[in-house]
Protein backbone atom coordinates (compact mmCIF):
# COMPACT_ATOMS: atom_id res chain seq x y z
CA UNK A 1 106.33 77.35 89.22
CA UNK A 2 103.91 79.39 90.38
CA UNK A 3 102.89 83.08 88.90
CA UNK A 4 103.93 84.09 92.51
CA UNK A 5 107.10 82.60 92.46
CA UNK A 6 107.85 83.49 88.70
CA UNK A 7 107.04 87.26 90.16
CA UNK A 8 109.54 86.98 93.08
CA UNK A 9 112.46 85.46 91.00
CA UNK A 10 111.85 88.40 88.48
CA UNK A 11 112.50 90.89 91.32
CA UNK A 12 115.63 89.47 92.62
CA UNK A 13 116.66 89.86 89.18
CA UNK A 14 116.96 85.79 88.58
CA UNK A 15 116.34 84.18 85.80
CA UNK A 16 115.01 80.60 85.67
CA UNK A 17 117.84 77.66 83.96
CA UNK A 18 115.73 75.40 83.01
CA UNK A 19 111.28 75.42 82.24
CA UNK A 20 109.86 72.79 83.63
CA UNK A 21 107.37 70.81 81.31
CA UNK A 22 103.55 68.99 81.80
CA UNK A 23 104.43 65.94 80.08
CA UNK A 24 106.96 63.33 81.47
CA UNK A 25 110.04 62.64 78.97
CA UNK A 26 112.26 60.33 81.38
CA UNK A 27 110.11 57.54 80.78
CA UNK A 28 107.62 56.97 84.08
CA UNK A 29 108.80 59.71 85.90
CA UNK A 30 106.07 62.13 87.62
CA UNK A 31 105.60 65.71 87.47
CA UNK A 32 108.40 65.67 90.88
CA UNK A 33 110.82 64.40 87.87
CA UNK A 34 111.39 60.99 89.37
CA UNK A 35 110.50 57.89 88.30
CA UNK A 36 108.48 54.55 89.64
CA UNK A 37 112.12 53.03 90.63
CA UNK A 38 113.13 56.11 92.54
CA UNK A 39 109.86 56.70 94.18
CA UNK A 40 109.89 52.96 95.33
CA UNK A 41 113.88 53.32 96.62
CA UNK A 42 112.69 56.41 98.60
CA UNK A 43 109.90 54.33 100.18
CA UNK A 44 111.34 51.47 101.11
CA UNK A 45 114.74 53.56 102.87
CA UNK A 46 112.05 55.43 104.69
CA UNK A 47 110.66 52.45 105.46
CA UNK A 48 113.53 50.43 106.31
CA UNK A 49 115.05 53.52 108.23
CA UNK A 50 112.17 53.64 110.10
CA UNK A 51 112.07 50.01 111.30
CA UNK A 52 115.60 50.22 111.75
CA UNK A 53 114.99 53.23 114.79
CA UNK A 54 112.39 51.47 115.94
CA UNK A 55 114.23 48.67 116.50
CA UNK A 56 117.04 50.38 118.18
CA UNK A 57 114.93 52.57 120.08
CA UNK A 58 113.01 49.23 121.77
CA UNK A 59 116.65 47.81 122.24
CA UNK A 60 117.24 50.82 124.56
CA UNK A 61 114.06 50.78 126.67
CA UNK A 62 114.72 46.93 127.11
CA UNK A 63 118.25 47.34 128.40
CA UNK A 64 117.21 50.35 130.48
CA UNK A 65 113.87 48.17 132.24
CA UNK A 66 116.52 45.25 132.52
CA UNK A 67 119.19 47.41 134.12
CA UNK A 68 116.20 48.76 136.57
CA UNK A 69 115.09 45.43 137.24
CA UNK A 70 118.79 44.06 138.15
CA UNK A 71 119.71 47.29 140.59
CA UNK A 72 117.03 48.41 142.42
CA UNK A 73 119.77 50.91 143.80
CA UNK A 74 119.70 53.53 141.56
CA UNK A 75 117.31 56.03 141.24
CA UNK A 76 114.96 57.03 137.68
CA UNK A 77 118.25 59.64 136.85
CA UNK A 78 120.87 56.94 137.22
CA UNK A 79 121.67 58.38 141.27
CA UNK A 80 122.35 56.55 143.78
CA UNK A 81 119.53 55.54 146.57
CA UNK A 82 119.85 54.81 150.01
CA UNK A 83 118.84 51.13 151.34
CA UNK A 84 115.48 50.64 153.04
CA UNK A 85 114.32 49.29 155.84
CA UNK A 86 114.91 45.32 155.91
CA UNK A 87 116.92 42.93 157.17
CA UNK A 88 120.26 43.81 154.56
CA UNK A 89 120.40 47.24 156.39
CA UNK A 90 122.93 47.54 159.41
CA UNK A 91 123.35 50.94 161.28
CA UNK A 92 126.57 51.10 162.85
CA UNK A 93 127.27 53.53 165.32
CA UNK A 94 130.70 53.65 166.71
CA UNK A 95 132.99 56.08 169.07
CA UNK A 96 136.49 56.61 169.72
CA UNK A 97 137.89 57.04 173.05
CA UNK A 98 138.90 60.49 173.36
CA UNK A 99 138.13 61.31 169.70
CA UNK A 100 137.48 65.58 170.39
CA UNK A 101 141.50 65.33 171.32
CA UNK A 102 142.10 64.68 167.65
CA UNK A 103 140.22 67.04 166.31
C-alpha cells in the first residue's frame, strides 16, 4: 500500500492484518497474488462471458428484424398500425334505420 493509504488507515485507527511482500511465495503468482492458472481462468470467463452476450444479444436483434419482417403491422414500439392504402383495405360505412331512436 501506498504511504497515502498507510496514512489514512492510521487515522481511522486500523491496523493492517497482513504486509504484503515484493517477492512472490505461491509459486507464479504476481504481485495481484494470483497465479498464471488463475489469471488464465479469469481471461478466458471474460472471454467466454463475453461471446456468450454477444451471442445472445445477436439472437435478439435477429428475432426482433424477423418478427418486423413477418408483421408489417406493428409499429417500432410493438403498437399497433393502421392499414394503408391498397387493395386489402375496405372502408365500410353503414347506417341503421332510425338509429338516433336508440340512442
Amino acid at each position: 500500500m501506498t504511504q497515502l493509504g498507510d496514512g489514512y488507515l492510521a487515522g481511522l485507527n486500523i491496523q493492517r492484518k497482513f504486509t504484503p511482500t515484493s517477492s512472490s511465495s505461491d509459486g507464479g503468482g504476481g504481485s495481484d497474488g494470483l497465479s498464471s492458472a488463475q489469471r488464465t481462468g479469469i481471461i478466458v470467463g471474460c472471454v467466454v462471458g463475453g461471446v456468450a452476450l454477444l451471442a445472445a444479444v445477436g439472437a435478439l436483434v435477429a428475432v426482433r428484424v424477423v418478427a418486423r419482417r413477418t408483421h408489417r403491422r406493428w409499429g417500432l414500439f410493438g403498437e399497433a398500425v393502421p392499414p394503408g392504402v391498397g387493395p386489402g383495405t375496405t372502408l365500410l360505412v353503414t347506417d341503421i334505420e332510425n338509429s338516433t331512436l336508440l340512442w
